[in-house]
C-alpha atoms as a PDB file:
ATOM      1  CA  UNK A   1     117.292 -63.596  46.978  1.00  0.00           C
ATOM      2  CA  UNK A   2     115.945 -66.800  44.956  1.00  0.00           C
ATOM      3  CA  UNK A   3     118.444 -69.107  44.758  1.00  0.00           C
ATOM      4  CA  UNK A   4     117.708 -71.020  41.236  1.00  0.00           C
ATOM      5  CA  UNK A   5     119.281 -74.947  40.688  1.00  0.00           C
ATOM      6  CA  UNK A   6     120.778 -73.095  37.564  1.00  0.00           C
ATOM      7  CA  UNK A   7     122.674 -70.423  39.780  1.00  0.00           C
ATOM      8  CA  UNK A   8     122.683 -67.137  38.798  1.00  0.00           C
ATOM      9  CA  UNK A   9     121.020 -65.881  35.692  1.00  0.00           C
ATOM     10  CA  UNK A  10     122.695 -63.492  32.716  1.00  0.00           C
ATOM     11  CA  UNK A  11     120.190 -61.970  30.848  1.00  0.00           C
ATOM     12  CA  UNK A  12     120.699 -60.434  27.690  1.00  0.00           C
ATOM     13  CA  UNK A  13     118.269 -58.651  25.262  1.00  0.00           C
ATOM     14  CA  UNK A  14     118.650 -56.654  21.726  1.00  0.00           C
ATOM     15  CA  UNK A  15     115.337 -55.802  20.434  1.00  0.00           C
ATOM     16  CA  UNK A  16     112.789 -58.131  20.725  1.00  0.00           C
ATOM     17  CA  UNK A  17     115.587 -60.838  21.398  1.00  0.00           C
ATOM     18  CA  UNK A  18     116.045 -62.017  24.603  1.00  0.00           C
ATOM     19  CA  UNK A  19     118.429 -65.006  26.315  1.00  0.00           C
ATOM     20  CA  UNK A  20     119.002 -66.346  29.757  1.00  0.00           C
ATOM     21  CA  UNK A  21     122.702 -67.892  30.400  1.00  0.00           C
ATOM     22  CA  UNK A  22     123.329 -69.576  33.723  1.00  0.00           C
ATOM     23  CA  UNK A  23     126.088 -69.934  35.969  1.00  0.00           C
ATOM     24  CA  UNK A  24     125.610 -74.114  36.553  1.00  0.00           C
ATOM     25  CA  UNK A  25     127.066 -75.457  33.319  1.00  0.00           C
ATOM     26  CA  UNK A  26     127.803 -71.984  31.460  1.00  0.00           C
ATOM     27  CA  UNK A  27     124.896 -72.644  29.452  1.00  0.00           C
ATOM     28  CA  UNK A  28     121.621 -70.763  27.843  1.00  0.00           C
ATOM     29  CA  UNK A  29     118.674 -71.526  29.289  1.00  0.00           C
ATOM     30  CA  UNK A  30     116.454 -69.784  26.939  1.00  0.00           C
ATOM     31  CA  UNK A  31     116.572 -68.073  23.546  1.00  0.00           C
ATOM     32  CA  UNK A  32     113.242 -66.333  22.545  1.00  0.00           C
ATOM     33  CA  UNK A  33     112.682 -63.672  19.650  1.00  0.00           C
ATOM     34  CA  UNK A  34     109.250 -61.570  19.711  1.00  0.00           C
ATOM     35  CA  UNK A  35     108.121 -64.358  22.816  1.00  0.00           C
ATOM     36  CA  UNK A  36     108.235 -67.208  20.367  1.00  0.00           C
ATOM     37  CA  UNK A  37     111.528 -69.950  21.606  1.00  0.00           C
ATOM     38  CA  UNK A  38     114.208 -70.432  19.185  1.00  0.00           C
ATOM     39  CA  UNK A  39     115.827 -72.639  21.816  1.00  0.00           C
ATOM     40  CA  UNK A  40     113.500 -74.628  23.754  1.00  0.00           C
ATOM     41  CA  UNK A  41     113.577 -73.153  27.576  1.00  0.00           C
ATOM     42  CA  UNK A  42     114.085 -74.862  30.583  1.00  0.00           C
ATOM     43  CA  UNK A  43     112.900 -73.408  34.411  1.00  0.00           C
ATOM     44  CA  UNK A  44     115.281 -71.548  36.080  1.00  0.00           C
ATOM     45  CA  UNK A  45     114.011 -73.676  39.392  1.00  0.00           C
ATOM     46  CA  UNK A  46     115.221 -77.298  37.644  1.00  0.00           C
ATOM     47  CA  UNK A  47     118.201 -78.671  36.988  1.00  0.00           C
ATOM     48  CA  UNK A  48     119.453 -79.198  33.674  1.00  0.00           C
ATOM     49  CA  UNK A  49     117.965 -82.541  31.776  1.00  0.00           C
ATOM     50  CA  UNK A  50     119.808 -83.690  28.854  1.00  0.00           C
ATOM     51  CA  UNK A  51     122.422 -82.111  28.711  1.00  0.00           C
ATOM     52  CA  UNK A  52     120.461 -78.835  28.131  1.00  0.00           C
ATOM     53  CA  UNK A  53     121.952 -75.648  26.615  1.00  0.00           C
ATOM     54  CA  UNK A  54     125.447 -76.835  28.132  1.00  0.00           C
ATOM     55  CA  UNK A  55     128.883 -76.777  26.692  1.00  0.00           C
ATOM     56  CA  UNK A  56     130.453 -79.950  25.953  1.00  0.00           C
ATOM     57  CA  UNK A  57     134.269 -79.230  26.484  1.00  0.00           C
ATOM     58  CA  UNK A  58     136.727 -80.789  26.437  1.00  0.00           C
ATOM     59  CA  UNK A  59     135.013 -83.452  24.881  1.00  0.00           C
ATOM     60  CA  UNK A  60     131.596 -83.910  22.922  1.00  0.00           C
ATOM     61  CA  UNK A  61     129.485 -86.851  23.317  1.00  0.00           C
ATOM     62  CA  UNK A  62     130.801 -89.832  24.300  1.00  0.00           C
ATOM     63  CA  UNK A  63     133.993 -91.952  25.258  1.00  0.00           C
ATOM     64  CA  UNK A  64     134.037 -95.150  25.329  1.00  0.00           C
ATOM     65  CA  UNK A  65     134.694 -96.992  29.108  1.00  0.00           C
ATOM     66  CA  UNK A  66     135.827 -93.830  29.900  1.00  0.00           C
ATOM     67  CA  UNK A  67     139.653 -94.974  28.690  1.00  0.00           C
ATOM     68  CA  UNK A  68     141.784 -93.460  26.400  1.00  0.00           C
ATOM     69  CA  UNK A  69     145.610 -93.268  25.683  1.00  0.00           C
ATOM     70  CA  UNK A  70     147.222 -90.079  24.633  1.00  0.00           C
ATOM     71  CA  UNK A  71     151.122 -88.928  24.439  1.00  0.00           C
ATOM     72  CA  UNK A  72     152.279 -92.242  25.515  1.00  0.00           C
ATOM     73  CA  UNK A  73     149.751 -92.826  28.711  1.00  0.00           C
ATOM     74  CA  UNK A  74     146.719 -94.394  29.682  1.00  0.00           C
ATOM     75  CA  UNK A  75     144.155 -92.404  31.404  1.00  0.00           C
ATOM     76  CA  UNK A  76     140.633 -93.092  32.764  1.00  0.00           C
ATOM     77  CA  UNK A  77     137.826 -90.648  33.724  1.00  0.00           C
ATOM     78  CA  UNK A  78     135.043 -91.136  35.704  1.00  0.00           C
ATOM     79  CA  UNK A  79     131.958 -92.912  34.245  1.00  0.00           C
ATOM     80  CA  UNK A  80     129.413 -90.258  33.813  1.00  0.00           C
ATOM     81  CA  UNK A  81     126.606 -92.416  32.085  1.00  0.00           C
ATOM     82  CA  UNK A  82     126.983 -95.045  33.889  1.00  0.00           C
ATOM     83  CA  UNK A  83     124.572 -97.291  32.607  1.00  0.00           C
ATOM     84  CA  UNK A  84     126.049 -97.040  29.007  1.00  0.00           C
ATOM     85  CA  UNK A  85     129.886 -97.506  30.667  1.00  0.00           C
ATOM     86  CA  UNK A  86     130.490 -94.013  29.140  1.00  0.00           C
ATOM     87  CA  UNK A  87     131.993 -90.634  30.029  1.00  0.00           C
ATOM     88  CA  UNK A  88     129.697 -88.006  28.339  1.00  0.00           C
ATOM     89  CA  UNK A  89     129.957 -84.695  27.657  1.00  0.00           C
ATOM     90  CA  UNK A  90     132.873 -83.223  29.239  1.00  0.00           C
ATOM     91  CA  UNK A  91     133.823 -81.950  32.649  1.00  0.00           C
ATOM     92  CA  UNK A  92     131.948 -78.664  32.690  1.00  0.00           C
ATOM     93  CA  UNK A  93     128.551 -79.434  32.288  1.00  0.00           C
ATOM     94  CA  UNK A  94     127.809 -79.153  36.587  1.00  0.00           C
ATOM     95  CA  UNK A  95     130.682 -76.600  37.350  1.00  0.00           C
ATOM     96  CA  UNK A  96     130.461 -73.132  38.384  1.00  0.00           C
ATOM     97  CA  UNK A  97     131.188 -70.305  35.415  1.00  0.00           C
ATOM     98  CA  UNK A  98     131.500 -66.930  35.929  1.00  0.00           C
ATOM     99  CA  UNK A  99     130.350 -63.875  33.788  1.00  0.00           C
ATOM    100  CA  UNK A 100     133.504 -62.025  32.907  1.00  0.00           C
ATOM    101  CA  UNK A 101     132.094 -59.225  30.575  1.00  0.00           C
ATOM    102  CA  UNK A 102     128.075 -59.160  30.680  1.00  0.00           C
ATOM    103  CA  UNK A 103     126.817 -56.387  28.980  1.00  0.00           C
ATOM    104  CA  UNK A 104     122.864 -55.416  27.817  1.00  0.00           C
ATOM    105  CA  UNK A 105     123.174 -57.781  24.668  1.00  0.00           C
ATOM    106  CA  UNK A 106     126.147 -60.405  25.436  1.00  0.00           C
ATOM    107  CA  UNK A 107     127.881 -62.030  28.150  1.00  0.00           C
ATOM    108  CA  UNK A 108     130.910 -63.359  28.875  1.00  0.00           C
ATOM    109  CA  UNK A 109     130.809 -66.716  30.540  1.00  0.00           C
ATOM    110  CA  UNK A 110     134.466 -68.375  32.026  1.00  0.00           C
ATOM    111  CA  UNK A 111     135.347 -71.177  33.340  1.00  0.00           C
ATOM    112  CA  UNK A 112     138.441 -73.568  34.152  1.00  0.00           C
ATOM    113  CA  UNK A 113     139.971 -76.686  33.698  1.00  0.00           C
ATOM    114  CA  UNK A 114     142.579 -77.835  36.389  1.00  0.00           C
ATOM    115  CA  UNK A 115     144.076 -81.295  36.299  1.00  0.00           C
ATOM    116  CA  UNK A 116     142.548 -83.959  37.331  1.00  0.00           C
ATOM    117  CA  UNK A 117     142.164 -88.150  37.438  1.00  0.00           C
ATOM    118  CA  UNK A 118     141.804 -88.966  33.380  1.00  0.00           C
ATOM    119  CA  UNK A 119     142.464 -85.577  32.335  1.00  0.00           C
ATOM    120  CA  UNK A 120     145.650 -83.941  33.789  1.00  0.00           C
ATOM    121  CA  UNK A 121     145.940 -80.912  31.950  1.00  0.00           C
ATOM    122  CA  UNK A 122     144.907 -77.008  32.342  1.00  0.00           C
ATOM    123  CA  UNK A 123     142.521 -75.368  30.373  1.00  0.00           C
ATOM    124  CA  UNK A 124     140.984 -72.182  30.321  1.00  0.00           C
ATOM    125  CA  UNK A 125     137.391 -71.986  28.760  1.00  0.00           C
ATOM    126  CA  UNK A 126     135.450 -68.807  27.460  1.00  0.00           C
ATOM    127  CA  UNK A 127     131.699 -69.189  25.389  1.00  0.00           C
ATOM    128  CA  UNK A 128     130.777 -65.551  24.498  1.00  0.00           C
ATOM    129  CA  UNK A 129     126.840 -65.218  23.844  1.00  0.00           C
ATOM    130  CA  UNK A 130     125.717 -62.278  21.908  1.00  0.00           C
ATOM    131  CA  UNK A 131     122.748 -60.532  20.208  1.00  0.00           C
ATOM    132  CA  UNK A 132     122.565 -58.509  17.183  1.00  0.00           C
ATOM    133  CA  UNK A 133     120.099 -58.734  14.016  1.00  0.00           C
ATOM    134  CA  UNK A 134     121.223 -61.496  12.746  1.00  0.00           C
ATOM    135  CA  UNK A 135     120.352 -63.428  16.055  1.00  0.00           C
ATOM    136  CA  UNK A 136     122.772 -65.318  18.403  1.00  0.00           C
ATOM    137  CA  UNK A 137     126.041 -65.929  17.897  1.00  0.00           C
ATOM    138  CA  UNK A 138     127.926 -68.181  20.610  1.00  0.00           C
ATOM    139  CA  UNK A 139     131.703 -68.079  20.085  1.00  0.00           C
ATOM    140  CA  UNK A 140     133.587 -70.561  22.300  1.00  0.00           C
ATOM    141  CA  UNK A 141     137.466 -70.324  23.042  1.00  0.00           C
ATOM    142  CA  UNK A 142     139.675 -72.729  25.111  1.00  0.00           C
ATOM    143  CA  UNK A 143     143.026 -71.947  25.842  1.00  0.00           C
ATOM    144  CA  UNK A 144     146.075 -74.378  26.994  1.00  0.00           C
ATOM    145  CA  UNK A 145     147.302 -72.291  30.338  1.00  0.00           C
ATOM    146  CA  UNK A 146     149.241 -76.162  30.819  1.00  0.00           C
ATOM    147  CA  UNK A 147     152.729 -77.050  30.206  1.00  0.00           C
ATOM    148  CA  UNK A 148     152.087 -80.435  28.284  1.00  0.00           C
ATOM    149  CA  UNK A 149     149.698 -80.754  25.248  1.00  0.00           C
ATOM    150  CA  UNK A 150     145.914 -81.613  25.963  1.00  0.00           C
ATOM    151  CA  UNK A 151     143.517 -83.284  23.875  1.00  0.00           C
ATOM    152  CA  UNK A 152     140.515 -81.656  22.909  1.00  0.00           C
ATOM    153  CA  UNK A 153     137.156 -81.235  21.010  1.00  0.00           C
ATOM    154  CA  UNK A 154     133.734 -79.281  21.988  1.00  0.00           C
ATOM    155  CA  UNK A 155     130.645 -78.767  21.652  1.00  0.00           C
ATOM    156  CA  UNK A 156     126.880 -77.789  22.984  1.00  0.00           C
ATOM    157  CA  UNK A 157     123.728 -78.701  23.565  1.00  0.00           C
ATOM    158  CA  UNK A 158     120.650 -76.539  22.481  1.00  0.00           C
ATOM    159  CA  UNK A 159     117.554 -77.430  21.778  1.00  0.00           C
ATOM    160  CA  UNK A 160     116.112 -76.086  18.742  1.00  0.00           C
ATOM    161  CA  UNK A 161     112.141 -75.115  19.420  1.00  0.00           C
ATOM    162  CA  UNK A 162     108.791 -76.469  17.220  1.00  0.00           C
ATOM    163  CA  UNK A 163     106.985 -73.533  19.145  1.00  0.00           C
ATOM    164  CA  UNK A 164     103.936 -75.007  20.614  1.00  0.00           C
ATOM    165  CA  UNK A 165     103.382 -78.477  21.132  1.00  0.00           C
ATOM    166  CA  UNK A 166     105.973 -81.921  19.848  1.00  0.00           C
ATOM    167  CA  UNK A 167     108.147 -82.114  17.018  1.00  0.00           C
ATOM    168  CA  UNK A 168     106.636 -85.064  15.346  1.00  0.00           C
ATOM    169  CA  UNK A 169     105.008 -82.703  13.509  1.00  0.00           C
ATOM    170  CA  UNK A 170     107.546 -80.119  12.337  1.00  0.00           C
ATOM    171  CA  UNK A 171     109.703 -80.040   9.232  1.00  0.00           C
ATOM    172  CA  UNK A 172     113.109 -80.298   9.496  1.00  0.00           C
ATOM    173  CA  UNK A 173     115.952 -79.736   7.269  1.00  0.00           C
ATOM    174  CA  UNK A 174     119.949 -80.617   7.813  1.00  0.00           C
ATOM    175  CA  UNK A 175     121.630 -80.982   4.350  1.00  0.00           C
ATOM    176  CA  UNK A 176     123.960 -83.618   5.509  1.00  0.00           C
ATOM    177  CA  UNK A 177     125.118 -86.723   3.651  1.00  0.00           C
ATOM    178  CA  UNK A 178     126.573 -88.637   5.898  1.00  0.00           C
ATOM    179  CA  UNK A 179     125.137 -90.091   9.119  1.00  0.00           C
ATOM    180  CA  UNK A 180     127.617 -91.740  11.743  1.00  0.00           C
ATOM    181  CA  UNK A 181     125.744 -95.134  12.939  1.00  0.00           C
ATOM    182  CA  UNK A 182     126.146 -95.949  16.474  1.00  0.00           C
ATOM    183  CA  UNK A 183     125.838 -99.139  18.684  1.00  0.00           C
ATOM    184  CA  UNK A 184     122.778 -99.110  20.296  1.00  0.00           C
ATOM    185  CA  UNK A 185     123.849-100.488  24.087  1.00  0.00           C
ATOM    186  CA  UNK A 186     126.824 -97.496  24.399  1.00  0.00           C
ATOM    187  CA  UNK A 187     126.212 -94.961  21.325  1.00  0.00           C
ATOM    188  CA  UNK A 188     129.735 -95.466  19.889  1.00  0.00           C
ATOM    189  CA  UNK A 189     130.782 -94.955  16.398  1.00  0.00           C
ATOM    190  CA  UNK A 190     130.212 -98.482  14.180  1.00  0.00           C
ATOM    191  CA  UNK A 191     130.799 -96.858  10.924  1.00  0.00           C
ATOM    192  CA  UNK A 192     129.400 -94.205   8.391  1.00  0.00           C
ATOM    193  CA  UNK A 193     126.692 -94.749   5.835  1.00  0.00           C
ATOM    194  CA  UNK A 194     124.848 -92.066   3.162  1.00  0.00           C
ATOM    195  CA  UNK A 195     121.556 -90.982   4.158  1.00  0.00           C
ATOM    196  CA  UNK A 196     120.329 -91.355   0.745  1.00  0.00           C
ATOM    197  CA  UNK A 197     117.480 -93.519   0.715  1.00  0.00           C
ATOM    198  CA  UNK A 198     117.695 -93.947   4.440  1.00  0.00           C
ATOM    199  CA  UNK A 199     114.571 -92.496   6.856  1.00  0.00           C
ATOM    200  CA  UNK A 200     117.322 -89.999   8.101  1.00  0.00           C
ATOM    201  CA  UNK A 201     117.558 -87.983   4.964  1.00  0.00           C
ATOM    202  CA  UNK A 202     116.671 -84.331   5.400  1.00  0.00           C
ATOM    203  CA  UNK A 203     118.199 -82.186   2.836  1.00  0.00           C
ATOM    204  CA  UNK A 204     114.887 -81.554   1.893  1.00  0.00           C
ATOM    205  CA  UNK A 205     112.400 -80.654   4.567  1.00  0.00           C
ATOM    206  CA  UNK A 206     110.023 -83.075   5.623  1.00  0.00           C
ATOM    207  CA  UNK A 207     108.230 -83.654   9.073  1.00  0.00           C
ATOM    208  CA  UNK A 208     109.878 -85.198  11.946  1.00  0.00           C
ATOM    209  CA  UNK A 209     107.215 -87.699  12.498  1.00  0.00           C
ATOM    210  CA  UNK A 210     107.885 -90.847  14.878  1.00  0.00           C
ATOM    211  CA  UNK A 211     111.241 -91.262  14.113  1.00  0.00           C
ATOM    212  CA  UNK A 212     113.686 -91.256  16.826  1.00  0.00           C
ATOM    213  CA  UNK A 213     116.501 -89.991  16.101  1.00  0.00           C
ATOM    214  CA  UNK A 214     120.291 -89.516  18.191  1.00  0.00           C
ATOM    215  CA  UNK A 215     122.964 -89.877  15.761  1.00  0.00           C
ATOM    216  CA  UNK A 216     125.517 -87.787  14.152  1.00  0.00           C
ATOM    217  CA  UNK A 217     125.291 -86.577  11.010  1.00  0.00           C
ATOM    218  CA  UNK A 218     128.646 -84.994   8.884  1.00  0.00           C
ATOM    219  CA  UNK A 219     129.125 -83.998   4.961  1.00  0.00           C
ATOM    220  CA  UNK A 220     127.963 -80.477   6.123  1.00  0.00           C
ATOM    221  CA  UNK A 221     126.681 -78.882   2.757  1.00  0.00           C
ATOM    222  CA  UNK A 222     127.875 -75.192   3.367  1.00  0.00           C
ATOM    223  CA  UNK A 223     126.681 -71.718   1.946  1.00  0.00           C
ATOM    224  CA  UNK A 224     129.283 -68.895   0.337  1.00  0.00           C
ATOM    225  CA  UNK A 225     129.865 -68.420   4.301  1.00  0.00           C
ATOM    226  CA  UNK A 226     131.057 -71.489   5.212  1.00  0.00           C
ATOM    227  CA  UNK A 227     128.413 -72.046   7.366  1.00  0.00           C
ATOM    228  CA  UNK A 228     125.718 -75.291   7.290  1.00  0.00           C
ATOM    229  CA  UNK A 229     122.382 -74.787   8.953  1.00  0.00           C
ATOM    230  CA  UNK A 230     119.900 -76.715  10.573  1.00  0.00           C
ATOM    231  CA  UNK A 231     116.320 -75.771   9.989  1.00  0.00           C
ATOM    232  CA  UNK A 232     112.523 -76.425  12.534  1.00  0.00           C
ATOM    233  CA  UNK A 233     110.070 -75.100  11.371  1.00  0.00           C
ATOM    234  CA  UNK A 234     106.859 -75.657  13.467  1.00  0.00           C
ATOM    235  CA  UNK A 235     103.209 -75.375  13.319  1.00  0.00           C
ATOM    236  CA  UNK A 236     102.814 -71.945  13.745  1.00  0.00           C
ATOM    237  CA  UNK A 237     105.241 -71.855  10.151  1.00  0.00           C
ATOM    238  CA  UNK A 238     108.160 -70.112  12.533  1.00  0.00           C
ATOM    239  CA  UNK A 239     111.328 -71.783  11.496  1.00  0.00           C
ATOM    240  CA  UNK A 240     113.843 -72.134  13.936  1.00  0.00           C
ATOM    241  CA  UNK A 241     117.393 -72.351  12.544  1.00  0.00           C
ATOM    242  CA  UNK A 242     121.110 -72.752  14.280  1.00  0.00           C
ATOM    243  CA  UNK A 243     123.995 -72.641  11.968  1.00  0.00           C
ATOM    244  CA  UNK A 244     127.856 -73.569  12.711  1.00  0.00           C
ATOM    245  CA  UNK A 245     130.773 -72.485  11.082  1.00  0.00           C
ATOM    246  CA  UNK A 246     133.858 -74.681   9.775  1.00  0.00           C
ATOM    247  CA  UNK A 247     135.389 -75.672  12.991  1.00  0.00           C
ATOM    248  CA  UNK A 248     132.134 -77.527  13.716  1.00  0.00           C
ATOM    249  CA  UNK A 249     132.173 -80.446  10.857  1.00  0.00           C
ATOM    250  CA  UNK A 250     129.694 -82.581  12.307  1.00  0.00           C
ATOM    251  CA  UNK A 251     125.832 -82.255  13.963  1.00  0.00           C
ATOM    252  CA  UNK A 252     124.035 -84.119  16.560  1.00  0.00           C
ATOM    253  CA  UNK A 253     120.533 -84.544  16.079  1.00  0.00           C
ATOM    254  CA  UNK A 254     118.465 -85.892  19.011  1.00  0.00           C
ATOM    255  CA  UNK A 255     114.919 -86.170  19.185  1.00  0.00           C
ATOM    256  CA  UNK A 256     114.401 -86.273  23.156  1.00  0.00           C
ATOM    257  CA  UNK A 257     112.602 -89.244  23.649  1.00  0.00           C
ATOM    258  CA  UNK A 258     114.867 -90.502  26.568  1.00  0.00           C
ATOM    259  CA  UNK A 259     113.892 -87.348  28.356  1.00  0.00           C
ATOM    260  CA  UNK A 260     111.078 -86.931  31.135  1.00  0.00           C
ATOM    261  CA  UNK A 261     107.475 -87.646  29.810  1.00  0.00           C
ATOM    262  CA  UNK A 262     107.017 -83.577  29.952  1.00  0.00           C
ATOM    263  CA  UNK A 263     110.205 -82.824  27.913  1.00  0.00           C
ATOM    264  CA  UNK A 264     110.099 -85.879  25.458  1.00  0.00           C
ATOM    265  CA  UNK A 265     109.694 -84.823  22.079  1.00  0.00           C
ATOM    266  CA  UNK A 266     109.620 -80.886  22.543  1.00  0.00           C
ATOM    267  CA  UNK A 267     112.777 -79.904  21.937  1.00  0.00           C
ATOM    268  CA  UNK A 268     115.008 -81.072  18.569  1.00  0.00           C
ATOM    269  CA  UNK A 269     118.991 -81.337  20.027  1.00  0.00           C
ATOM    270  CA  UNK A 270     120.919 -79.775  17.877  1.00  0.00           C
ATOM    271  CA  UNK A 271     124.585 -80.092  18.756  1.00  0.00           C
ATOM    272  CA  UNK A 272     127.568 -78.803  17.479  1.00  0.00           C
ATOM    273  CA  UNK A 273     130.696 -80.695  17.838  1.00  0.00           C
ATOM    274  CA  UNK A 274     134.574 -80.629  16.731  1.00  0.00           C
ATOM    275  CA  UNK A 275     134.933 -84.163  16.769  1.00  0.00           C
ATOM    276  CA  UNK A 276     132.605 -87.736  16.593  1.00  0.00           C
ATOM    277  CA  UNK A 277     131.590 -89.771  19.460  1.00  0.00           C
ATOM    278  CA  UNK A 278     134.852 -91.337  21.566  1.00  0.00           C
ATOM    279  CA  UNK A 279     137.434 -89.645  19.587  1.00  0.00           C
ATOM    280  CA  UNK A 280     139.590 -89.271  22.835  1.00  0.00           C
ATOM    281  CA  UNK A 281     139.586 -93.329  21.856  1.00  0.00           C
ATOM    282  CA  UNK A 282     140.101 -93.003  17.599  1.00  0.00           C
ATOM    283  CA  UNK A 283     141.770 -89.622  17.110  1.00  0.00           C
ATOM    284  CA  UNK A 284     139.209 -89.281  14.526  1.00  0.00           C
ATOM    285  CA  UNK A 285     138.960 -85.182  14.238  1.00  0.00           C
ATOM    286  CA  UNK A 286     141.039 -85.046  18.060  1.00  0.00           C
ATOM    287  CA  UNK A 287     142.538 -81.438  18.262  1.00  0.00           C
ATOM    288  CA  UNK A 288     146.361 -81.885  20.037  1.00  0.00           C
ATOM    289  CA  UNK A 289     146.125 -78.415  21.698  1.00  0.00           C
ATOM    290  CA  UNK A 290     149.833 -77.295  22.192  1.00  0.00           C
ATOM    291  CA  UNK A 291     151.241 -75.361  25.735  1.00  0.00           C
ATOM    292  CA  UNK A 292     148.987 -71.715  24.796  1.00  0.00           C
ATOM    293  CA  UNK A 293     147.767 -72.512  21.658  1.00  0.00           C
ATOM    294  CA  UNK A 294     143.825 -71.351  21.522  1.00  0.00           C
ATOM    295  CA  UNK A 295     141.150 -73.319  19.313  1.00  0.00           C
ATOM    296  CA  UNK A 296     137.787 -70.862  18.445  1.00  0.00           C
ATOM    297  CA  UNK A 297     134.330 -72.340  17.383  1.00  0.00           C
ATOM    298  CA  UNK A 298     131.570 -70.051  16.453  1.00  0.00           C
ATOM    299  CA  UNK A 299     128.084 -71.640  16.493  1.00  0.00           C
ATOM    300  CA  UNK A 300     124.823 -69.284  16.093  1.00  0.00           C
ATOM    301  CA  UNK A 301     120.542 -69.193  15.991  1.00  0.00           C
ATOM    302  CA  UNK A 302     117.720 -67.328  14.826  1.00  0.00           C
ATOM    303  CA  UNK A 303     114.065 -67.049  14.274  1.00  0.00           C
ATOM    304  CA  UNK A 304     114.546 -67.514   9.931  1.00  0.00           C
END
């Protein structure tokens, strides 16, 4: 049997839908509907670049140095981007899930938390994928199995696809007004500003173009369903959309270009998260997740 540098592979198909999630990093590898991506791919024989596809629990994005204080005590986690003096993206993104429930259109993906140096607490983490008509729908849940509260946010890490080809030249739209501006030598939170009458205002669609782009962006605007959407449409006029529900009030856009030369620029990341950049450090959005209390996010994409 092939043995892939994603582990083993959960397919899942409705229709002319079809997703691979992987056991590395309990993430999806691909997303297609009629053969066109929603969710930019990645082989099956590579690792993971970027962060690809992979949830981002118990933290999204960035801390700071790695430090934090919570309930009265300091704790410090190993520096994961090292040359930024950061911890990024959790403590999940390289570990081993298993499918719990993997049916013909969804799977079941778990994985846990046990304590350990910076984060001594227990959790238990489930990210259900599943197709219908309406598309994809990835519902995340993470349970407190601990004695002692835990602090907590999530999030993940799909690409949305332009088809064929870069992004520079697809439209996107993210009605957003806010963008969260970052320091550019660790990608920590400065301060807020409007995107009105900044280069990084898409409420209405407009190409990409040579703008780089890896910043959060919050002041959702939100339909009858509570949901905000982001919107790709590419060359071949396919629009590739991912939507998030209330518990995710703020979006990551990143446009790739510290990727490989062969992945730069051909995927838009499009993350959902719970909380900003280093809010293990700030407390800004932090959820306090109580001995068996549960917090559910429901994220989602489709070929529009």
């Amino acid at each position: 049997m092939a043995a892939f540098a994603s582990g083993k592979q959960f397919e899942i198909a409705s229709g002319d839908q079809h997703a691979v999630i992987v056991e590395v990093g309990g993430g999806i590898r691909e997303y297609t509907h009629g053969g066109r991506p929603v969710l930019e791919p990645y082989p099956a024989d590579a690792m993971a670049d970027g962060a690809h596809g992979a949830p981002l629990v118990p933290w999204p994005n960035r801390i700071g140095g790695g430090r934090y204080r919570f309930a009265d005590s300091d704790h410090q986690l190993a520096l994961t981007e090292p040359e930024k003096g950061n911890a990024i993206h959790g403590l999940l993104m390289w570990s081993s899930w298993h499918a719990v429930n993997h049916r013909s259109d969804e799977v079941t993906m778990r994985a846990q938390i046990h304590p350990m140096q910076g984060y001594p607490f227990h959790l238990e983490v489930t990210v259900r994928y599943a197709l219908s008509p309406d598309g994809l729908t990835v519902t995340t849940t993470a349970t407190n199995t601990g004695d002692t509260t835990a602090p907590y946010g999530c999030g993940q890490h799909p690409y949305l696809s332009p088809g064929a080809g870069a992004i520079d030249d697809a439209r996107l739209q993210l009605d957003a007004a806010t963008r969260i501006v970052t320091d550019p030598d660790h990608q920590l939170p400065t301060g807020a500003e409007p995107v009105d009458g900044t280069p990084y205002d898409f409420r209405t669609p407009r190409p990409v173009g040579e703008l780089t782009i890896d910043f959060p962006f919050t002041d959702l605007a939100r339909d009858a369903d509570g949901r905000a959407r982001v919107r790709l449409q590419g060359a071949d006029d396919a629009t590739a959309e991912l939507w998030v529900d209330e518990t995710y009030p703020i979006i990551e856009l990143f446009t790739g270009d510290t990727l490989a030369p062969d992945r730069r620029r051909h995927g838009l990341g499009t993350e959902p998260m719970t909380c900003p950049p280093d809010a293990f450090r700030t407390g800004d959005r932090l959820r306090h997740l109580g001995s068996g209390d549960s917090a559910t996010t429901t994220w989602g994409a489709r070929l529009a």
